[in-house]
Protein backbone atom coordinates (compact mmCIF):
# COMPACT_ATOMS: atom_id res chain seq x y z
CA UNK A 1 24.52 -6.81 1.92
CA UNK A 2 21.55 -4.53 1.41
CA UNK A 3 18.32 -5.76 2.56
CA UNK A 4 15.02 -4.69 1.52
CA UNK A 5 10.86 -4.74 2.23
CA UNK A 6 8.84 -6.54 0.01
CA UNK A 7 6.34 -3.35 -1.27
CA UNK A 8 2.85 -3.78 -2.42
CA UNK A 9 1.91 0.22 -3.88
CA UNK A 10 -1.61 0.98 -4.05
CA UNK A 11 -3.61 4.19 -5.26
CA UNK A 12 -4.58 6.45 -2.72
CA UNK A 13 -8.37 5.95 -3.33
CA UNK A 14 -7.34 2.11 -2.16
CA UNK A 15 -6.79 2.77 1.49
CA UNK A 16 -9.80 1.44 2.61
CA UNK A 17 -9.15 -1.43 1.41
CA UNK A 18 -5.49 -1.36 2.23
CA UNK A 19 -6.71 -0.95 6.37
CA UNK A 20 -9.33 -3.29 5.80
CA UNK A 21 -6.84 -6.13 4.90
CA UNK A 22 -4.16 -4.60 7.77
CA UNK A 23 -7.01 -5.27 10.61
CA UNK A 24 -7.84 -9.05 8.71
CA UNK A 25 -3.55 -9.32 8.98
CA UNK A 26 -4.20 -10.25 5.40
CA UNK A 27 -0.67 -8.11 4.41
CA UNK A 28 2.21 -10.30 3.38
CA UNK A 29 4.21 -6.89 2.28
CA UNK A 30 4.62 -3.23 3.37
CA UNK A 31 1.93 -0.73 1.70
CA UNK A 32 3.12 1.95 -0.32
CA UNK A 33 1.20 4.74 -1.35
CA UNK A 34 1.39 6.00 -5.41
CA UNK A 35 1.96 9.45 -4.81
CA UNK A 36 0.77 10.21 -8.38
CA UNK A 37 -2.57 8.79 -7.91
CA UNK A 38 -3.80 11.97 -5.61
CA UNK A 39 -3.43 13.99 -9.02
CA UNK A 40 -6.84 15.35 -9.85
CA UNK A 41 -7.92 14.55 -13.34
């Protein structure tokens, strides 16, 4: 059997927002960071 998290993956310049909604408990899935969104353009 091979049980997994339900992922939501944000953008780095979303972790704000990503706290913000940790401290509300307003997370239904585990936050995963885009590692290719702290590439500077």
């Amino acid at each position: 059997m091979n049980v997994l998290p339900d992922c939501e993956m944000i953008n780095i310049q979303d972790i704000n927002t990503a706290y913000a909604r940790l401290a509300k408990s307003d997370v239904k899935y585990r936050f995963v960071i885009d590692m290719a969104s702290l590439k500077m353009e």
